[in-house]
PDB file of N, CA and C in Angstrom:
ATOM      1  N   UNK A   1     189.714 276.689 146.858  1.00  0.00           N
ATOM      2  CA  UNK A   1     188.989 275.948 145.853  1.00  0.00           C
ATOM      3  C   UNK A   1     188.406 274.694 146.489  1.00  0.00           C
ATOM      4  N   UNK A   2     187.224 274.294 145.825  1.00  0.00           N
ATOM      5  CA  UNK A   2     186.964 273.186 146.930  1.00  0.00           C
ATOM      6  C   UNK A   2     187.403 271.886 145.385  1.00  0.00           C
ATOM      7  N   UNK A   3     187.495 270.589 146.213  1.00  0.00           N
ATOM      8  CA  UNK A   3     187.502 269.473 145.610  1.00  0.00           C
ATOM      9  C   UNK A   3     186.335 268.953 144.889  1.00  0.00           C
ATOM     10  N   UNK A   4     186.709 268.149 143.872  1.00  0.00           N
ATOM     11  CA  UNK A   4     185.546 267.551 143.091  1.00  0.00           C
ATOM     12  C   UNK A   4     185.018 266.954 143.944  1.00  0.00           C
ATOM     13  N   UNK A   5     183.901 266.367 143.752  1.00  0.00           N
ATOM     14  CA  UNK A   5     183.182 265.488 144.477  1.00  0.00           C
ATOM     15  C   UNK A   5     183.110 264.609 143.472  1.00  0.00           C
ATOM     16  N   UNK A   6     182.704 262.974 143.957  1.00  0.00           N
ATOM     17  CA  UNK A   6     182.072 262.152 142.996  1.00  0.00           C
ATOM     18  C   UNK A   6     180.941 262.034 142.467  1.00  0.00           C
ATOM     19  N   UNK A   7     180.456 262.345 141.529  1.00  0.00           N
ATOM     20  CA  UNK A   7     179.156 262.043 140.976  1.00  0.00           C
ATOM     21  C   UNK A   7     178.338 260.922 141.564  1.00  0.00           C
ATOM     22  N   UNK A   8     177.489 261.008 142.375  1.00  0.00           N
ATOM     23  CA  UNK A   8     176.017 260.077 142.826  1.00  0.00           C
ATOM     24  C   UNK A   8     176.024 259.051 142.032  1.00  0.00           C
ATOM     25  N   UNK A   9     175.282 259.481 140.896  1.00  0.00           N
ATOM     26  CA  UNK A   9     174.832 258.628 139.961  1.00  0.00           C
ATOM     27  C   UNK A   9     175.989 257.393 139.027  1.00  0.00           C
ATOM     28  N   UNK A  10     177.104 257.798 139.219  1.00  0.00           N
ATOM     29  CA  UNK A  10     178.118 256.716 139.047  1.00  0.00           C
ATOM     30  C   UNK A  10     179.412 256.928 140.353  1.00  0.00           C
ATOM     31  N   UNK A  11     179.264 255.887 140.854  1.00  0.00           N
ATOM     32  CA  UNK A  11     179.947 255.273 142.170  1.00  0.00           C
ATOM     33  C   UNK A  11     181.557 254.851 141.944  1.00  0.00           C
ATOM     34  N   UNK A  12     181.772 254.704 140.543  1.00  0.00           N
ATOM     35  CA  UNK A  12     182.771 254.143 140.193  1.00  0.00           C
ATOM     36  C   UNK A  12     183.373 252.470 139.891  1.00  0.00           C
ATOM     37  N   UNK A  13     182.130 251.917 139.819  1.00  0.00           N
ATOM     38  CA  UNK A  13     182.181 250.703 139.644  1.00  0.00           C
ATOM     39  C   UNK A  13     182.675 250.311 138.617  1.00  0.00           C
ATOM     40  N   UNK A  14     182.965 248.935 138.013  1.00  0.00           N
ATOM     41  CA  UNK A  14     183.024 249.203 136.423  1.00  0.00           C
ATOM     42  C   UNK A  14     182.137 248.392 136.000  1.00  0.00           C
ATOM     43  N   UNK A  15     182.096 248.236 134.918  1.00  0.00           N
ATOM     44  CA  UNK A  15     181.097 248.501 134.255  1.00  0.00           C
ATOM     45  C   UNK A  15     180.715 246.742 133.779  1.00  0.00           C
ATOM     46  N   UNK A  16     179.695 246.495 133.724  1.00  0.00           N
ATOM     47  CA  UNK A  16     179.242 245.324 133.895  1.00  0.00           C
ATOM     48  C   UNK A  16     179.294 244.581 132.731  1.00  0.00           C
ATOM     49  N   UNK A  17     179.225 243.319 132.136  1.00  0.00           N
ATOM     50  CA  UNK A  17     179.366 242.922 131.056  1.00  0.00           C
ATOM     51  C   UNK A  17     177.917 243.225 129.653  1.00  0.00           C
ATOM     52  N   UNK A  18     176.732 243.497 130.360  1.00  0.00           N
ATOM     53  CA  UNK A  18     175.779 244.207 129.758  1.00  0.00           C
ATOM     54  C   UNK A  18     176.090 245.506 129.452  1.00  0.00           C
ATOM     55  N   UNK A  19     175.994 246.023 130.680  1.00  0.00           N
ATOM     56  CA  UNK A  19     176.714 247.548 130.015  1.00  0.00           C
ATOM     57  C   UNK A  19     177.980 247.926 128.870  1.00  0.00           C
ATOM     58  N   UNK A  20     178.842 247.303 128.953  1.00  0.00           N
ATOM     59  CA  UNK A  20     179.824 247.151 127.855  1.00  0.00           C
ATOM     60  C   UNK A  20     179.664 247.104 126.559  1.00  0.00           C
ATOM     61  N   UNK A  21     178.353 245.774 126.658  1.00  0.00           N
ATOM     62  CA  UNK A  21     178.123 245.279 125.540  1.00  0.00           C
ATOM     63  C   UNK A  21     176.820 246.476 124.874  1.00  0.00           C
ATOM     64  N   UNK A  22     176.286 247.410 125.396  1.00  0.00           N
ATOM     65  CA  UNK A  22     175.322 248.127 125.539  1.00  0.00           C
ATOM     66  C   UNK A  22     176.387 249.788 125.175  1.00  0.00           C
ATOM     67  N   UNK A  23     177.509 249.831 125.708  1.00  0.00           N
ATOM     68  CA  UNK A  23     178.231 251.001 125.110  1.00  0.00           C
ATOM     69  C   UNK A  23     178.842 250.773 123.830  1.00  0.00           C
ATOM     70  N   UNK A  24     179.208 249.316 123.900  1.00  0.00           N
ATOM     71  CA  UNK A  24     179.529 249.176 122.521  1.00  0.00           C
ATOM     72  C   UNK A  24     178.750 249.548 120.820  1.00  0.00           C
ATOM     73  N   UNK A  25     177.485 248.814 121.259  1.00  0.00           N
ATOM     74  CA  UNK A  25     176.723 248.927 120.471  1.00  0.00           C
ATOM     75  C   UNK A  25     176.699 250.529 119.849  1.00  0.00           C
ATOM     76  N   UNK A  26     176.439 251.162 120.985  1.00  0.00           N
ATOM     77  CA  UNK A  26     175.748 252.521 120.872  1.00  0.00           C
ATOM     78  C   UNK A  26     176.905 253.366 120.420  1.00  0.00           C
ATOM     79  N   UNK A  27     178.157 252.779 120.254  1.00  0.00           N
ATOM     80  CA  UNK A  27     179.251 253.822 119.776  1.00  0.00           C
ATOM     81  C   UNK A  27     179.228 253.156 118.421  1.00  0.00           C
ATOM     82  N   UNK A  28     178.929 251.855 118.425  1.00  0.00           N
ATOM     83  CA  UNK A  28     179.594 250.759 116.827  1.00  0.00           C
ATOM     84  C   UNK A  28     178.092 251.899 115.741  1.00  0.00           C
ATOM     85  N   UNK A  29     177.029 252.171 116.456  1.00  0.00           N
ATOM     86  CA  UNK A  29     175.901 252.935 115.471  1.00  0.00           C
ATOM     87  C   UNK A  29     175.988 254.364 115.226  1.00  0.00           C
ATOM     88  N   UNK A  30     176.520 255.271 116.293  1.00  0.00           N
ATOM     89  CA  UNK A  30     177.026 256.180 116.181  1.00  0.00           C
ATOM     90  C   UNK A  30     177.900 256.557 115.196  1.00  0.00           C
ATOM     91  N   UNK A  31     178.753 254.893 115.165  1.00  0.00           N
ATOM     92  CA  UNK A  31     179.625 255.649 113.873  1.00  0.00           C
ATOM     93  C   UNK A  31     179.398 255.082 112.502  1.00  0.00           C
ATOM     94  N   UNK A  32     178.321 253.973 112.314  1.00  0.00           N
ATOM     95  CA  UNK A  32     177.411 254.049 111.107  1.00  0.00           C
ATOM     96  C   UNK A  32     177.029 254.995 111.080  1.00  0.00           C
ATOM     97  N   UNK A  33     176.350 255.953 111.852  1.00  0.00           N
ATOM     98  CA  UNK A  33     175.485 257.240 111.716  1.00  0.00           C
ATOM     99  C   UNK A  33     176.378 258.614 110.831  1.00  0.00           C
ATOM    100  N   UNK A  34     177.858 258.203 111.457  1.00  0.00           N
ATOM    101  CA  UNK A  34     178.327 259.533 111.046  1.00  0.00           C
ATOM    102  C   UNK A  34     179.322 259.211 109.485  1.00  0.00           C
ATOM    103  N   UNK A  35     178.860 257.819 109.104  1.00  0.00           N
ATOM    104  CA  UNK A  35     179.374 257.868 107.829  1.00  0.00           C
ATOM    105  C   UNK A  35     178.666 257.912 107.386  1.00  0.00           C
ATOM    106  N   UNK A  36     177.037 257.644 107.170  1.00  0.00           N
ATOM    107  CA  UNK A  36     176.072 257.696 106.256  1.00  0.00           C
ATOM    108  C   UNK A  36     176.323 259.165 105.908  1.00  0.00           C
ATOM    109  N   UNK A  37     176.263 259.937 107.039  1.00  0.00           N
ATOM    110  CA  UNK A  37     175.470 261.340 106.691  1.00  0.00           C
ATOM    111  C   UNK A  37     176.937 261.988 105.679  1.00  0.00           C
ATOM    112  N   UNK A  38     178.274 261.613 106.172  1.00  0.00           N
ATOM    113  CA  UNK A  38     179.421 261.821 105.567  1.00  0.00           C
ATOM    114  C   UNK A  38     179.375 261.292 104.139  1.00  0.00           C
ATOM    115  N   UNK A  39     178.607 259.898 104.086  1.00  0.00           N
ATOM    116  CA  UNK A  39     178.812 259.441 102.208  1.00  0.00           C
ATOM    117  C   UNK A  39     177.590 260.513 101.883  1.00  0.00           C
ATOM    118  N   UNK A  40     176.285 260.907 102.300  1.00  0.00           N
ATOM    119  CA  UNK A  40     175.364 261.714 101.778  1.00  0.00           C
ATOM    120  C   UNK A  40     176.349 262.503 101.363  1.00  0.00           C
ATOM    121  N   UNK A  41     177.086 263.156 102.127  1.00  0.00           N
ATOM    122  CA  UNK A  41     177.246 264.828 102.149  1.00  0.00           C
ATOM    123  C   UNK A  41     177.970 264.504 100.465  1.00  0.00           C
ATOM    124  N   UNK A  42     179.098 263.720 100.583  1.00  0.00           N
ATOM    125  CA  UNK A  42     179.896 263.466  99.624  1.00  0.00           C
ATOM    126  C   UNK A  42     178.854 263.774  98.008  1.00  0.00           C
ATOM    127  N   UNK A  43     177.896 262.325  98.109  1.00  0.00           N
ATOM    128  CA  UNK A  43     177.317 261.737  97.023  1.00  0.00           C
ATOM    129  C   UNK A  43     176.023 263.467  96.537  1.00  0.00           C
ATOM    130  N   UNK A  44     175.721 264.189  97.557  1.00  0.00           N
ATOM    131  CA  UNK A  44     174.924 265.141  97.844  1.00  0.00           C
ATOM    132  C   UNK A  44     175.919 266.368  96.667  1.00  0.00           C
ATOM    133  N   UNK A  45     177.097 266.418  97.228  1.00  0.00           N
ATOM    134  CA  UNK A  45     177.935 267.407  96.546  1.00  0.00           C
ATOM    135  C   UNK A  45     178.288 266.625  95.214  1.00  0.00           C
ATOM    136  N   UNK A  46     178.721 265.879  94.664  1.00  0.00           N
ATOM    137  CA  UNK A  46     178.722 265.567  93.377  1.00  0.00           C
ATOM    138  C   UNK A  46     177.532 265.586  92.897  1.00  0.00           C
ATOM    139  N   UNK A  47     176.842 265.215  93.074  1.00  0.00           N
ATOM    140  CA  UNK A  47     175.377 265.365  92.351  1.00  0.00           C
ATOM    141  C   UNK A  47     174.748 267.008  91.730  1.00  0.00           C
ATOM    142  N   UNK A  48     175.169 267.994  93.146  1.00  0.00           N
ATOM    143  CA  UNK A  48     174.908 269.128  92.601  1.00  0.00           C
ATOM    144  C   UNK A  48     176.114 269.703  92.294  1.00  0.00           C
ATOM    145  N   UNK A  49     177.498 269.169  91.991  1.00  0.00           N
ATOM    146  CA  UNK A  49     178.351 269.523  90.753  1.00  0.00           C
ATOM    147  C   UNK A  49     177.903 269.548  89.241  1.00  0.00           C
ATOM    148  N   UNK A  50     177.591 268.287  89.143  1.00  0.00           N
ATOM    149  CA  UNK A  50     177.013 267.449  87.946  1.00  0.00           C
ATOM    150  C   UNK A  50     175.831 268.339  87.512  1.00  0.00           C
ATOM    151  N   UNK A  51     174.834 268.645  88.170  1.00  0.00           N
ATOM    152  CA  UNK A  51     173.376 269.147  87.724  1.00  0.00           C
ATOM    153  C   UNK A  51     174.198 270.750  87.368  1.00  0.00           C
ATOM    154  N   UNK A  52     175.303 271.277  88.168  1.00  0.00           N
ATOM    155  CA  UNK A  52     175.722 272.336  87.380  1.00  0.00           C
ATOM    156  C   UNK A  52     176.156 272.288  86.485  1.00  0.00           C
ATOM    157  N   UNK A  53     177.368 271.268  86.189  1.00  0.00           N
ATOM    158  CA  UNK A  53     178.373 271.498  84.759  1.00  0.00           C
ATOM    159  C   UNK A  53     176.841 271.000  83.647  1.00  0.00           C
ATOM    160  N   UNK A  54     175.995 270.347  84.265  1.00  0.00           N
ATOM    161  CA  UNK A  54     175.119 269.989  82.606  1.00  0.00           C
ATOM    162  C   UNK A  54     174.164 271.277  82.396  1.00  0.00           C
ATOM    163  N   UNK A  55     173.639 272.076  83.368  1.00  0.00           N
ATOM    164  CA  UNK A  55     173.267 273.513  83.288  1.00  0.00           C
ATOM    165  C   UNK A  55     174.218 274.038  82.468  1.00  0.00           C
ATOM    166  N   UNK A  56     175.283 274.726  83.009  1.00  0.00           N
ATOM    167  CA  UNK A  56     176.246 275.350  82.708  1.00  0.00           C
ATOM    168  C   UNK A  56     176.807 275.002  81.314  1.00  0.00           C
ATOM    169  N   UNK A  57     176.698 273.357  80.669  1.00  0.00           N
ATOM    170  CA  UNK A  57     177.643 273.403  79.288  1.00  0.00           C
ATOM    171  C   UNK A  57     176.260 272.804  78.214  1.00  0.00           C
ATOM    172  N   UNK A  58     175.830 272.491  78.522  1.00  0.00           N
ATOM    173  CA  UNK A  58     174.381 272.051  77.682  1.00  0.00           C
ATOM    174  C   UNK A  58     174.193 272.860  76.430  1.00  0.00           C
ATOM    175  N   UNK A  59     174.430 274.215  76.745  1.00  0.00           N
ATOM    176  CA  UNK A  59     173.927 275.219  75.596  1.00  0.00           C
ATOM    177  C   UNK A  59     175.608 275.060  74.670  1.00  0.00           C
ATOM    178  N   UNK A  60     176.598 275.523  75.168  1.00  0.00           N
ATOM    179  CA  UNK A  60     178.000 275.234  74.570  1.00  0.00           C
ATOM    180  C   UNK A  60     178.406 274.007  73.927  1.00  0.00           C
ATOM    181  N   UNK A  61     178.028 273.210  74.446  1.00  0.00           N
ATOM    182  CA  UNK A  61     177.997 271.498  73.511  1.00  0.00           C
ATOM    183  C   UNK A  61     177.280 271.549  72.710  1.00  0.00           C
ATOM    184  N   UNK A  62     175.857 271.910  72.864  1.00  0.00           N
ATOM    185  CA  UNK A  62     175.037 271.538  72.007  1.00  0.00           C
ATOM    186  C   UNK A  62     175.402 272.568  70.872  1.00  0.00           C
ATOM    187  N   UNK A  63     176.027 273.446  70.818  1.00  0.00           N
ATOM    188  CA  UNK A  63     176.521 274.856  69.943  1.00  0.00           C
ATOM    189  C   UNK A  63     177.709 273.856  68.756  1.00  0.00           C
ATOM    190  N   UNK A  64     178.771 273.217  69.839  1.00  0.00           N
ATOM    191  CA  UNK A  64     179.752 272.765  69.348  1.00  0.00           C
ATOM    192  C   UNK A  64     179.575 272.035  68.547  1.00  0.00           C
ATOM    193  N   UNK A  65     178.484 270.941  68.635  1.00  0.00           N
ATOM    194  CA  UNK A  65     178.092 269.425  67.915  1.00  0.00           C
ATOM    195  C   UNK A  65     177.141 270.024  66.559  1.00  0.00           C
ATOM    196  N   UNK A  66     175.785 270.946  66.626  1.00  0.00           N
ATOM    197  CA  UNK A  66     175.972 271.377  66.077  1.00  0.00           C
ATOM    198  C   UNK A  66     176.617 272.121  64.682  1.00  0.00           C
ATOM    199  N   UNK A  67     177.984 272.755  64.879  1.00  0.00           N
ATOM    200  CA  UNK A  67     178.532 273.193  64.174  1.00  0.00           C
ATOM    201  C   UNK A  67     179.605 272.344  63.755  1.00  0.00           C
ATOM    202  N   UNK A  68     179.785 271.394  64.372  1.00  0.00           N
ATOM    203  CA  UNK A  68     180.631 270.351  63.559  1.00  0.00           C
ATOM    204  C   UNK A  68     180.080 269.447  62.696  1.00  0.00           C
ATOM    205  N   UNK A  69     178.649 269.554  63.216  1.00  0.00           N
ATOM    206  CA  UNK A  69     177.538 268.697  61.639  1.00  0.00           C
ATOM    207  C   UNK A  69     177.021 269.875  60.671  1.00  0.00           C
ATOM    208  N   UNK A  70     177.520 270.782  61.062  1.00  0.00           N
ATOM    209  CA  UNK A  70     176.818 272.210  59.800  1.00  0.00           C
ATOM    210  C   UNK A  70     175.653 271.738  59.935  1.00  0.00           C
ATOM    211  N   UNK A  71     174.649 271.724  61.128  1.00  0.00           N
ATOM    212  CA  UNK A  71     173.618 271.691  61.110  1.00  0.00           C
ATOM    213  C   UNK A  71     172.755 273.223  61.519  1.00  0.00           C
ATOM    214  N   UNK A  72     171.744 273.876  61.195  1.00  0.00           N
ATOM    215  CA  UNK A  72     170.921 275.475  61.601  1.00  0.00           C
ATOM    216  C   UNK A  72     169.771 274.721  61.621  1.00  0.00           C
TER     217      UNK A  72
END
């Protein structure tokens, strides 16, 4: 088997106080990114709960209310 080699493009240095401040960033938005799309998904699925149960009971309520005012 042969040995890893080191990657060229990083030498192993560490990492500079720009760069840090430059990974930071880019992880601190990353994970704004992955709660937005997480509250969408959330706020996305109740919404098309809701647009069902008022499909779905609209005709049955309106039956119920209806007949509790003896209204035709």
């Amino acid at each position: 088997m042969s040995e890893a080699k080191p990657d060229d493009d990083f030498p192993g240095t560490p990492f500079t106080e720009k760069e840090t401040q430059l990974l930071r960033r880019m992880l601190r938005d990353q994970q704004r990114m992955d709660w937005l799309w997480a509250s969408l998904r959330v706020w996305a699925g109740w919404g098309a709960a809701v647009s069902a149960a008022v499909y779905a009971g609209y005709e049955p309520v309106l039956r119920m209310i209806k007949a509790g005012l003896n209204l035709k």
